[in-house]
N, C-alpha and C. Protein backbone atom coordinates (compact mmCIF):
# COMPACT_ATOMS: atom_id res chain seq x y z
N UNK A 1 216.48 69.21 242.56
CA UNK A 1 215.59 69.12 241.41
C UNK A 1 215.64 67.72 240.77
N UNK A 2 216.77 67.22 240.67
CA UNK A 2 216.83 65.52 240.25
C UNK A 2 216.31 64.78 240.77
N UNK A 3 216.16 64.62 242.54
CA UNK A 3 215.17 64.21 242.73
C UNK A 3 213.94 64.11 242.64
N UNK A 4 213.15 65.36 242.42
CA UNK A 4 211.60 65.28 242.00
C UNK A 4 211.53 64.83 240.50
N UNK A 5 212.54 64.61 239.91
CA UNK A 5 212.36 64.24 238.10
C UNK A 5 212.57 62.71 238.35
N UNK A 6 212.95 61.63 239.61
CA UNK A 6 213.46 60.50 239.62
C UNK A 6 211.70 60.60 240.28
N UNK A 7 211.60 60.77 241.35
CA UNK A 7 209.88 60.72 241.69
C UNK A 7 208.95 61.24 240.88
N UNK A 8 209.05 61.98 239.75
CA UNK A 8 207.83 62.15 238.85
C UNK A 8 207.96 60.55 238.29
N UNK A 9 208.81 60.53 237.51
CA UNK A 9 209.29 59.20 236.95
C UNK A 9 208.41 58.07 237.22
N UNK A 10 209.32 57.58 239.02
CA UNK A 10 208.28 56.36 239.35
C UNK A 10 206.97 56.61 239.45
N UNK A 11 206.40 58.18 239.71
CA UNK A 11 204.62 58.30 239.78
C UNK A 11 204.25 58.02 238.53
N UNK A 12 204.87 58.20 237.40
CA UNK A 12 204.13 58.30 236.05
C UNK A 12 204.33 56.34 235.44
N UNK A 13 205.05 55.80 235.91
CA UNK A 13 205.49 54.19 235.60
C UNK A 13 204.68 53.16 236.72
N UNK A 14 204.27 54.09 237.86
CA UNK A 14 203.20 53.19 239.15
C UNK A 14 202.09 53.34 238.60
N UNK A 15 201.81 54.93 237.89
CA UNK A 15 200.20 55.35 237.35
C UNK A 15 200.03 54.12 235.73
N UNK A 16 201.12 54.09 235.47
CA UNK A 16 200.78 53.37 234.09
C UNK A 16 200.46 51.98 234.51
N UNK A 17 201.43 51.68 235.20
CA UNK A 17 200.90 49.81 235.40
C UNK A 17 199.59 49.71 236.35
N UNK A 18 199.51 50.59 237.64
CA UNK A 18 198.49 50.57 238.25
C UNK A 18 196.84 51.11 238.23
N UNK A 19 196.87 52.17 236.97
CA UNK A 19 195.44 52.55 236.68
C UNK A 19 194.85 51.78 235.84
N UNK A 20 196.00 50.96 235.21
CA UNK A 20 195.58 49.98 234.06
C UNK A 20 194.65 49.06 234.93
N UNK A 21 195.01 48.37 235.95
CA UNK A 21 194.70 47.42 237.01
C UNK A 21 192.84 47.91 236.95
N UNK A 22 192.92 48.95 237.04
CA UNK A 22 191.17 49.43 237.47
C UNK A 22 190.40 49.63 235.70
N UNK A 23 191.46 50.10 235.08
CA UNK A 23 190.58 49.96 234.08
C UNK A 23 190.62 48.81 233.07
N UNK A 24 191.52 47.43 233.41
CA UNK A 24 191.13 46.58 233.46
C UNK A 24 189.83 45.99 233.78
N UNK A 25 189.66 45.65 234.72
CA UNK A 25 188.31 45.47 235.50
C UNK A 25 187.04 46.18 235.29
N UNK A 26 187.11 47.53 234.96
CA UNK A 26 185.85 48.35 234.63
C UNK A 26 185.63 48.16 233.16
N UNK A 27 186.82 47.34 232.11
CA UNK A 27 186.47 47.49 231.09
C UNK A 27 185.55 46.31 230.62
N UNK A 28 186.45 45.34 231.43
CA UNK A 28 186.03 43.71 231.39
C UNK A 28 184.25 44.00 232.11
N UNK A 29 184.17 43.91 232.72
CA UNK A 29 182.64 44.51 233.63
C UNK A 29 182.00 44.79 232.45
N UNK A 30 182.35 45.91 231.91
CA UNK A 30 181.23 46.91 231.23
C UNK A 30 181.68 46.00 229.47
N UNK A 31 181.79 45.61 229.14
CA UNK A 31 182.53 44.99 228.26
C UNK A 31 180.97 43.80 227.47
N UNK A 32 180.49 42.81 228.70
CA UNK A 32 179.28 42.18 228.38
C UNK A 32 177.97 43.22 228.39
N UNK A 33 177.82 44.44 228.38
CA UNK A 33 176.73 45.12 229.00
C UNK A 33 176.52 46.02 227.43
N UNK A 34 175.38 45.84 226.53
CA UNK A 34 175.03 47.29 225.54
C UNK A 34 175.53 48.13 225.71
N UNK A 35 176.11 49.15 224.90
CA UNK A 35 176.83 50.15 224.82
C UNK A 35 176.10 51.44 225.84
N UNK A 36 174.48 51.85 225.92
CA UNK A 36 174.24 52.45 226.18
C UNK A 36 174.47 52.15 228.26
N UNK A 37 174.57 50.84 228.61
CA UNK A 37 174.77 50.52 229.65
C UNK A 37 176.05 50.63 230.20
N UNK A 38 177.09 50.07 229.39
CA UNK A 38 178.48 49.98 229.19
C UNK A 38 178.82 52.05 229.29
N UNK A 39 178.12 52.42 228.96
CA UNK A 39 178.38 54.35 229.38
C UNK A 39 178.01 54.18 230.85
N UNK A 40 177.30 53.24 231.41
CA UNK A 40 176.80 53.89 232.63
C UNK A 40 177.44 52.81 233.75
N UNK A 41 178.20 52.08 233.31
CA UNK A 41 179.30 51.21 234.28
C UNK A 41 180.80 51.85 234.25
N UNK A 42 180.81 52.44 232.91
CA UNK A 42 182.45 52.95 233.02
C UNK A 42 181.96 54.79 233.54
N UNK A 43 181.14 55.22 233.82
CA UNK A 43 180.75 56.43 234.19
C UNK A 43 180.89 55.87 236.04
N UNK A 44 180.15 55.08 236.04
CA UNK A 44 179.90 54.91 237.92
C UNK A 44 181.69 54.11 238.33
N UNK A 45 182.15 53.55 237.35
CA UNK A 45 183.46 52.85 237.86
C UNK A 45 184.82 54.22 237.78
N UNK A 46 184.38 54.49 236.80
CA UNK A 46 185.48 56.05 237.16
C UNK A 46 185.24 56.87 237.92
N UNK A 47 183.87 57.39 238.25
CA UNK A 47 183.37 57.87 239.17
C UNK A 47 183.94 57.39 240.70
N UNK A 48 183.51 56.89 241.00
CA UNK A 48 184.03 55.94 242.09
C UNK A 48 185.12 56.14 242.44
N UNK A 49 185.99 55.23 241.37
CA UNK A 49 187.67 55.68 241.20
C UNK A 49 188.12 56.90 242.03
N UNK A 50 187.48 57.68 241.18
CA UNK A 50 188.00 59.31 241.53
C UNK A 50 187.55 59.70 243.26
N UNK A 51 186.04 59.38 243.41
CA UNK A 51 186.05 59.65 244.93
C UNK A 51 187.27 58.88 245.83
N UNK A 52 187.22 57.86 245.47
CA UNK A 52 188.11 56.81 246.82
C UNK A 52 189.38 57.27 246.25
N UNK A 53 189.63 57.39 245.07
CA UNK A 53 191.31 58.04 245.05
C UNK A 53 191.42 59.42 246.31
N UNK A 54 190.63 60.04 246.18
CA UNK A 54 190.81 61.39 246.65
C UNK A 54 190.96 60.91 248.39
N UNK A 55 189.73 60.43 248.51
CA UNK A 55 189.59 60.00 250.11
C UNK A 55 191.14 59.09 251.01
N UNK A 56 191.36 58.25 249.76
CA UNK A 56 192.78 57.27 250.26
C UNK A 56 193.56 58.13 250.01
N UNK A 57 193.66 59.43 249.04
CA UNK A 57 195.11 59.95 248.95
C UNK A 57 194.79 60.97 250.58
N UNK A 58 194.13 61.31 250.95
CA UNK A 58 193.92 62.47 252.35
C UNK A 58 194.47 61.15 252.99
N UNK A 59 193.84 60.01 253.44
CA UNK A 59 193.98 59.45 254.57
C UNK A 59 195.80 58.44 254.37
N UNK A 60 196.60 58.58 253.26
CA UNK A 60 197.15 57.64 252.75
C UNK A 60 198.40 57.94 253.82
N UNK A 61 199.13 58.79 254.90
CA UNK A 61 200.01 58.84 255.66
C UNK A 61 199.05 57.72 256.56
N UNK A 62 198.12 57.54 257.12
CA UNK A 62 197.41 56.70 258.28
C UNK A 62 197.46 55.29 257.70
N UNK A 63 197.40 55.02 255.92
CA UNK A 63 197.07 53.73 255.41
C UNK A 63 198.08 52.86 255.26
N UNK A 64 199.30 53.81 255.35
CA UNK A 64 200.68 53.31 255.07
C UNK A 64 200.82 52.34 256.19
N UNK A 65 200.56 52.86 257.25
CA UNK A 65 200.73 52.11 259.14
C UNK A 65 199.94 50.74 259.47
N UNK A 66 199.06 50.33 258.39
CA UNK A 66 198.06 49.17 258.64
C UNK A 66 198.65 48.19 258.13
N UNK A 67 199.27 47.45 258.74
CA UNK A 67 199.23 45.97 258.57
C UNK A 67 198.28 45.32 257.94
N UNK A 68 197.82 44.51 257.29
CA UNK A 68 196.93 43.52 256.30
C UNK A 68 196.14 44.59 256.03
N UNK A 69 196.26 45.38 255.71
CA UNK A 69 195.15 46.26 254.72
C UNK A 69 194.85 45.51 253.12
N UNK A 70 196.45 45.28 252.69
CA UNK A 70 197.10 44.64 251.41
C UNK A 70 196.28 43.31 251.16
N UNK A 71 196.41 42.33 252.54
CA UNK A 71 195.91 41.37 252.47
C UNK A 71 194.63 41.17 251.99
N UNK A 72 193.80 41.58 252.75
CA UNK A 72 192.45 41.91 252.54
C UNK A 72 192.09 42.40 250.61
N UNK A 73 192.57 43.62 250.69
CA UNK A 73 192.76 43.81 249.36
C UNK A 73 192.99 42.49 248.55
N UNK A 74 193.94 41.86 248.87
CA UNK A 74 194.43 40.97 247.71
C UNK A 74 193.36 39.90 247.80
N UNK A 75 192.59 39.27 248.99
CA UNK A 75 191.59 38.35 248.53
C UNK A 75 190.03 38.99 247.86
N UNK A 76 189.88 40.46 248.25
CA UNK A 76 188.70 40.79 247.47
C UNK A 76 189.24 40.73 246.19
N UNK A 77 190.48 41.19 245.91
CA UNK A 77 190.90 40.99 244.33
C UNK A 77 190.44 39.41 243.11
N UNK A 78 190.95 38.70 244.38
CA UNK A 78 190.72 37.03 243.97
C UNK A 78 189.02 36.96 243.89
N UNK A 79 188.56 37.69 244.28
CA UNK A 79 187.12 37.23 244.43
C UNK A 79 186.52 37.82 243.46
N UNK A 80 186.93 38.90 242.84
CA UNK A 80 187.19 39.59 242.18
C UNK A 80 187.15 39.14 240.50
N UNK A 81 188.41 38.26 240.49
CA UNK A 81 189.08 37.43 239.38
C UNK A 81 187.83 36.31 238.96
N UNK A 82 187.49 35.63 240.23
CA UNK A 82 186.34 34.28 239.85
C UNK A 82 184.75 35.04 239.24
N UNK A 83 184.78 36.30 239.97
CA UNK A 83 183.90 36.68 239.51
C UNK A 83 183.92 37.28 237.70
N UNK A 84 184.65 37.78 237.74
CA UNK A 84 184.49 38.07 235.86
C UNK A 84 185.25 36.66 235.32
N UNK A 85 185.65 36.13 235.82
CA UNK A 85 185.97 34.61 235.20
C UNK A 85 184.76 34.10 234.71
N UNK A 86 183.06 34.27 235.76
CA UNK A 86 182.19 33.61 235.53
C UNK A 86 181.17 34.78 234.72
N UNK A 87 181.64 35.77 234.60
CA UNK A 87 180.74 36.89 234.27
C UNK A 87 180.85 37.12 232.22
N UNK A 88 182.54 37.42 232.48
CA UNK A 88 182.85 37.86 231.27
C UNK A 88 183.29 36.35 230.15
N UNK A 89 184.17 35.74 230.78
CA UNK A 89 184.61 34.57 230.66
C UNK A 89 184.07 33.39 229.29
N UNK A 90 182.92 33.29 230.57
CA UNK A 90 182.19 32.18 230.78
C UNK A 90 180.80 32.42 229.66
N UNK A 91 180.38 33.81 229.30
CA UNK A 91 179.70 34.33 228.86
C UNK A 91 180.13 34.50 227.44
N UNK A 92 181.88 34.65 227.19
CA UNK A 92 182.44 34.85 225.99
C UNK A 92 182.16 33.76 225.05
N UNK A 93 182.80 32.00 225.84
CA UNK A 93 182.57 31.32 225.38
C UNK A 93 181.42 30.44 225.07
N UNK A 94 180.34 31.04 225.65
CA UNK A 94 179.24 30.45 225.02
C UNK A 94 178.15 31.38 223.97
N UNK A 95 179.32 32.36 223.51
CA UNK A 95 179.09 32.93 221.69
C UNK A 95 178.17 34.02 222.32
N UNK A 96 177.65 34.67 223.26
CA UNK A 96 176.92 35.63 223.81
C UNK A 96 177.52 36.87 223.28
N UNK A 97 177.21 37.82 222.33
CA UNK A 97 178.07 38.78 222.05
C UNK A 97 177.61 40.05 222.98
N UNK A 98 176.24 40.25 222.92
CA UNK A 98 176.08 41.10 223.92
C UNK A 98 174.50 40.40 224.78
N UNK A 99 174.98 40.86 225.77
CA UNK A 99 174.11 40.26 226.76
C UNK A 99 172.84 41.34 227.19
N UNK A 100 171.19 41.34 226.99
CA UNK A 100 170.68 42.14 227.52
C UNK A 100 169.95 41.58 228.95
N UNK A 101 170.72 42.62 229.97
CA UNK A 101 170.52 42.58 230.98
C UNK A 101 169.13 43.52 231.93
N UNK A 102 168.62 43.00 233.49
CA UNK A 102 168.14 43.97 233.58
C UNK A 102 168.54 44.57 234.85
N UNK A 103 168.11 45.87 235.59
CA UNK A 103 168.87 46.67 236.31
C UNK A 103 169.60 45.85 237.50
N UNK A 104 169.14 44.96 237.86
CA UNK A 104 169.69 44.31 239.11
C UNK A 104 171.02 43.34 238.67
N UNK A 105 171.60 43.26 237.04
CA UNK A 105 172.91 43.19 236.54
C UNK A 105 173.61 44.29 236.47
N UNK A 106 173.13 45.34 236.27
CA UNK A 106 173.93 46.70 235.80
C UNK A 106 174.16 46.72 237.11
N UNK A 107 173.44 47.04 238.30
CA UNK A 107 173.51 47.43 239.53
C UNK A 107 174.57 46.17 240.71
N UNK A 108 174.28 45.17 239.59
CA UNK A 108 175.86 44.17 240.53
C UNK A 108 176.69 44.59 239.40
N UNK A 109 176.73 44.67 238.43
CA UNK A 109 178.24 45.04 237.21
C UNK A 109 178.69 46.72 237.89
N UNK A 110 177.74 47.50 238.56
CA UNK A 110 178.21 48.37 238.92
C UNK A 110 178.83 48.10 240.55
N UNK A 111 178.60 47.27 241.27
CA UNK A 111 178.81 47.14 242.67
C UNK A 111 180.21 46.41 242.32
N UNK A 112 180.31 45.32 241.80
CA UNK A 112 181.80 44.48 241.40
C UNK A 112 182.80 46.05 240.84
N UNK A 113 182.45 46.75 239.96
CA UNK A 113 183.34 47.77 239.58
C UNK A 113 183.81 48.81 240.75
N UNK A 114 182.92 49.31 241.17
CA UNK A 114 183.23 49.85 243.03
C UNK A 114 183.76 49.07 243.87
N UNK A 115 183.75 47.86 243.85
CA UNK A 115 183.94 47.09 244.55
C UNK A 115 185.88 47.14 244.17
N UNK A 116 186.04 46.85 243.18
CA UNK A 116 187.42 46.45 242.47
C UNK A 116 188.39 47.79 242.65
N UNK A 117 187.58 48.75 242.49
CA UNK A 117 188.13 50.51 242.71
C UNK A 117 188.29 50.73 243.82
N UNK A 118 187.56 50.28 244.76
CA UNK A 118 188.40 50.02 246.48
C UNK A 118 190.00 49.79 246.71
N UNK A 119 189.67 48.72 246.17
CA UNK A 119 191.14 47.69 246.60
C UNK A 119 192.36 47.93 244.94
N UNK A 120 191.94 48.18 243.95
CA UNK A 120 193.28 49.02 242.81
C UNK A 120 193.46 50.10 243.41
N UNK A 121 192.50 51.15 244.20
CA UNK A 121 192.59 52.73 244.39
C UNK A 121 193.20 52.91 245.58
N UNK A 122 193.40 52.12 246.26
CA UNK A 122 194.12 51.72 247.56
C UNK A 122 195.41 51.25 247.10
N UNK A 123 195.57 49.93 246.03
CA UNK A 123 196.85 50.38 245.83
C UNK A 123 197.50 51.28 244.85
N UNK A 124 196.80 51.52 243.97
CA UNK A 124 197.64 53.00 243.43
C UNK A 124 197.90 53.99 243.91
N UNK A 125 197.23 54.09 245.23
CA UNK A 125 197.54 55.39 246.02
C UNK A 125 198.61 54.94 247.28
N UNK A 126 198.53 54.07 247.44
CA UNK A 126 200.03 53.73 248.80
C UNK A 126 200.74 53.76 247.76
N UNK A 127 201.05 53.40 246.25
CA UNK A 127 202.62 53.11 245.50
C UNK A 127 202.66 54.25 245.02
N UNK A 128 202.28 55.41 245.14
CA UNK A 128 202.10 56.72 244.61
C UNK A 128 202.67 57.73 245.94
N UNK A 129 201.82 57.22 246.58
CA UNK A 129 202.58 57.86 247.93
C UNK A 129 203.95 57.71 248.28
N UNK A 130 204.14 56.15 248.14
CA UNK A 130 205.29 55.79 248.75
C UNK A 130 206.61 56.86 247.74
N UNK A 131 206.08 56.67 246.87
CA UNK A 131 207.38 56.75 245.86
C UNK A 131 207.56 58.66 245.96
N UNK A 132 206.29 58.98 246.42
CA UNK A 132 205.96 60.66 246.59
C UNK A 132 207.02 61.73 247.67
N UNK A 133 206.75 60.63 248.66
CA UNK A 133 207.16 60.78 249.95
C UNK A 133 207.02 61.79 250.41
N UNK A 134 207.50 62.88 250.78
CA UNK A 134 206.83 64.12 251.38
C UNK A 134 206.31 65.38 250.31
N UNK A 135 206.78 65.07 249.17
CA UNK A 135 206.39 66.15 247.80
C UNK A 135 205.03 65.72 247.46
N UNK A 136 204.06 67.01 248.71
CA UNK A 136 202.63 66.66 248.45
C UNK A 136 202.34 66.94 247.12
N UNK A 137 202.92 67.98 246.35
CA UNK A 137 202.48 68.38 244.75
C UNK A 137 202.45 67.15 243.94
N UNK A 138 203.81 66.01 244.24
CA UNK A 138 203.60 65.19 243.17
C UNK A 138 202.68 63.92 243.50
N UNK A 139 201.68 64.16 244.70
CA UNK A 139 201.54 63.10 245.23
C UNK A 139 200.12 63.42 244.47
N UNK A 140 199.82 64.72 243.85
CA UNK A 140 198.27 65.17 243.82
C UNK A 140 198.47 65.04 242.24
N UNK A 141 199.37 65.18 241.62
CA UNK A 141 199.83 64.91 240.31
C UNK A 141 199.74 63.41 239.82
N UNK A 142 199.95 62.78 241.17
CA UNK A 142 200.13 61.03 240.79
C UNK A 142 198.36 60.89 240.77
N UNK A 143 197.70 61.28 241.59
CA UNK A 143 196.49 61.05 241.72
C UNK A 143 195.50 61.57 240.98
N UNK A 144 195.82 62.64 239.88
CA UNK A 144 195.44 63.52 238.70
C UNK A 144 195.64 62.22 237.41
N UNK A 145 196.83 62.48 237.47
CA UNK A 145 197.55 61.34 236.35
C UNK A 145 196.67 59.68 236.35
N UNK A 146 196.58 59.56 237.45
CA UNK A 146 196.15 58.06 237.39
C UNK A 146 194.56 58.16 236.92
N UNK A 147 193.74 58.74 237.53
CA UNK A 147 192.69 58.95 236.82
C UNK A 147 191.94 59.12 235.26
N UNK A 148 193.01 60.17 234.67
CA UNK A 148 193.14 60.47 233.80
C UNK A 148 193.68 59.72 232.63
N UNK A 149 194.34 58.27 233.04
CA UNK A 149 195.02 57.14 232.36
C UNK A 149 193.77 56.50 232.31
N UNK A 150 193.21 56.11 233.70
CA UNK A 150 192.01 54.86 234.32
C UNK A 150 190.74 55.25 233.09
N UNK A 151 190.26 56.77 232.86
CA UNK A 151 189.23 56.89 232.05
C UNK A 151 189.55 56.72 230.58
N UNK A 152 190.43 56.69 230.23
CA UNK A 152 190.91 56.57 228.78
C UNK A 152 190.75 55.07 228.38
N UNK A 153 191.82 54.29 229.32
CA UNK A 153 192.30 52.93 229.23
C UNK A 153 190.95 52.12 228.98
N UNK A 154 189.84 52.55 229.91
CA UNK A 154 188.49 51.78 230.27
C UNK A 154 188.28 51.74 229.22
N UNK A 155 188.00 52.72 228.33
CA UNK A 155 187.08 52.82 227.62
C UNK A 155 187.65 51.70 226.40
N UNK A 156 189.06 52.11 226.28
CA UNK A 156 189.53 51.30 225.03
C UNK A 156 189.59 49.77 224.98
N UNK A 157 189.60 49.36 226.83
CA UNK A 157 190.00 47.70 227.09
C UNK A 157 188.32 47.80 226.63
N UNK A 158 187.31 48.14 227.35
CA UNK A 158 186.30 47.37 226.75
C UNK A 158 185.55 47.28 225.51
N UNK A 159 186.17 48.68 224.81
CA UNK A 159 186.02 48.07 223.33
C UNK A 159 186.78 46.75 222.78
N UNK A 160 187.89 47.25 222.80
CA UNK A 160 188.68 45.56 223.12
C UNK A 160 188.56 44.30 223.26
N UNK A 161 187.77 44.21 224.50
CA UNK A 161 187.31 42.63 224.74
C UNK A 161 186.31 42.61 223.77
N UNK A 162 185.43 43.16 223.32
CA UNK A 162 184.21 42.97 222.53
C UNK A 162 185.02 42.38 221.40
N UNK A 163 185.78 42.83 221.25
CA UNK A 163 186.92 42.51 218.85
C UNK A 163 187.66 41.16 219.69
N UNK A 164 188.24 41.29 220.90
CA UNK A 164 189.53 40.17 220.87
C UNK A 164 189.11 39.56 221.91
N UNK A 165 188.47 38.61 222.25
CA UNK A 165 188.03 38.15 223.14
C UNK A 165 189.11 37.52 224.36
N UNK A 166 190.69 37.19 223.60
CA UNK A 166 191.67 36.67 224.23
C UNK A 166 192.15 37.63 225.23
N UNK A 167 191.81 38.99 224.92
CA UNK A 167 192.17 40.74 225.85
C UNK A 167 191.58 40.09 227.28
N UNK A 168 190.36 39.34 227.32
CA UNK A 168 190.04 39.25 229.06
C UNK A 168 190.56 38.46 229.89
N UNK A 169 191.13 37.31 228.80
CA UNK A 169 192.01 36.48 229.46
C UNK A 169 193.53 36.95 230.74
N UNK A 170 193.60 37.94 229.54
CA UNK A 170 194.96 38.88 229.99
C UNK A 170 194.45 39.46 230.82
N UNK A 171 193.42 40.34 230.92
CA UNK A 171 192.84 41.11 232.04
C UNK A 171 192.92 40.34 233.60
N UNK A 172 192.40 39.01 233.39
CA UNK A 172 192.03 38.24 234.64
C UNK A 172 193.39 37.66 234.92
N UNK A 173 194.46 37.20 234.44
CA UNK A 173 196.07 37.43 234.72
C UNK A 173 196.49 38.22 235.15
N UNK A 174 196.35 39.53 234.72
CA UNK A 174 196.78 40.81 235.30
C UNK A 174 196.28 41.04 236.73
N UNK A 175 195.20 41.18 236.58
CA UNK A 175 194.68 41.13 238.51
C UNK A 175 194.79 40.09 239.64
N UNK A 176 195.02 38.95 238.49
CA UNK A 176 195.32 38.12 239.46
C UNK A 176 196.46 38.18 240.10
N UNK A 177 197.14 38.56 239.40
CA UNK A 177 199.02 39.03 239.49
C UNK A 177 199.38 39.84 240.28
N UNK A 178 198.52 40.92 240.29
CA UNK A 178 198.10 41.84 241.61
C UNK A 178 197.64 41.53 243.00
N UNK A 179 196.75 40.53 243.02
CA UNK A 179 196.06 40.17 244.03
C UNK A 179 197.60 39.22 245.32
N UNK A 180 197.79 38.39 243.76
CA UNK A 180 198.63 37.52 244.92
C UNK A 180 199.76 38.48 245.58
N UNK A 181 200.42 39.40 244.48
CA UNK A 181 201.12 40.21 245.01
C UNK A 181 201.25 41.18 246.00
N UNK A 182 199.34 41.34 246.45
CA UNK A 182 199.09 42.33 247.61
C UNK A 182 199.24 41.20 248.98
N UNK A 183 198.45 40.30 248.55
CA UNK A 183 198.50 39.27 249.83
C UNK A 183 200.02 38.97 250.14
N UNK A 184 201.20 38.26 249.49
CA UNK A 184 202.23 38.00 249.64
C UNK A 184 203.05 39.33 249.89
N UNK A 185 203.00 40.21 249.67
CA UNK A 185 203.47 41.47 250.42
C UNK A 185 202.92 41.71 252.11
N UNK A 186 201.65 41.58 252.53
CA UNK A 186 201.63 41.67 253.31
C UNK A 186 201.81 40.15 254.40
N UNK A 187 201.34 39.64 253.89
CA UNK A 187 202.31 38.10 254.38
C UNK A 187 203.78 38.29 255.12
N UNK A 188 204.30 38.55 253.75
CA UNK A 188 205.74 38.80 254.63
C UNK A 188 205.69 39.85 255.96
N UNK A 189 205.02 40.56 255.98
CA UNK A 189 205.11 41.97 256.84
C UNK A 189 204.93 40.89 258.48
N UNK A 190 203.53 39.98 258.26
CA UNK A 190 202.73 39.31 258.97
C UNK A 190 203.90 37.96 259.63
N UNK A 191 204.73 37.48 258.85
CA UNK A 191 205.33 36.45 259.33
C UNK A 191 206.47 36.92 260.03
């Protein structure tokens, strides 16, 4: 029994630092977009979330075995980073408080957010797994839990960036921090 209370543990401390990671990104995204739009980026980015969580947690014994999966991950991440660097950023500082956009922004602010929920939902689900290890219950618990953090968090980071504009700065640190960390993990595997 101590053991599954040492593995709830790390699922509930991987779900906290790692759902943040996605709702980072979905908040920052939806963050420049009208409120009534900003419902329909953090709706399609949690959305999302939740499918590819489900799909990577079925396939996540096969995902564990791939070499540069991480890698990959970690440069869409970077691409990732330049992109709301130039989106959210770049947009902050030139006094834009809200930006009206038309569908072919919502529809890339929604593709970058799917896009980003790929590669966080991939890794919240290998560090969920890993730490799971054969206790499928807590592995469906980690993947309950993380979701359930990811829709909360969103909502509050992108109220957030709107009051503190310094919040996206941190955001684009944070993933970046991630990114290098997926690539240099699998690096080592690779060298």
């Amino acid at each position: 029994m101590s053991e599954q209370i040492i593995i709830f543990s790390q699922i509930v401390f991987i779900d906290l630092i790692l759902a943040g990671d996605n709702a980072i990104i979905i908040g920052m995204v939806a963050s420049k977009f009208p409120p009534a739009q900003r419902k329909l980026i953090i709706f399609w980015g949690i959305g999302g979330a939740v499918i590819l969580r489900i799909i990577l947690t079925l396939l996540t014994a096969y995902l564990l075995q791939i070499t540069g999966l991480r890698l990959i991950g970690g440069i869409l991440l970077l691409f990732i980073v330049y992109k709301l660097y130039i989106d959210v950023i770049k947009h902050e500082s030139s006094k834009d408080k809200e930006i009206k956009v038309d569908n072919t922004s919502l529809l890339g602010a929604i593709w970058t957010v799917l896009l980003a929920d790929f590669t966080m939902s991939l890794d919240n689900v290998l560090g969920v797994a890993g730490a799971a290890g054969h206790h499928y219950h807590l592995l469906i618990f980690g993947l309950v839990l993380s979701i359930i953090l990811m829709a909360v968090a969103a909502n509050l980071i992108s109220l957030w960036i709107k009051k503190y504009k310094w919040i996206a700065w941190i955001g684009l640190i944070a993933i970046l921090i991630v990114a290098i960390d997926l690539i240099y993990t699998d690096l080592k595997l690779l060298i």
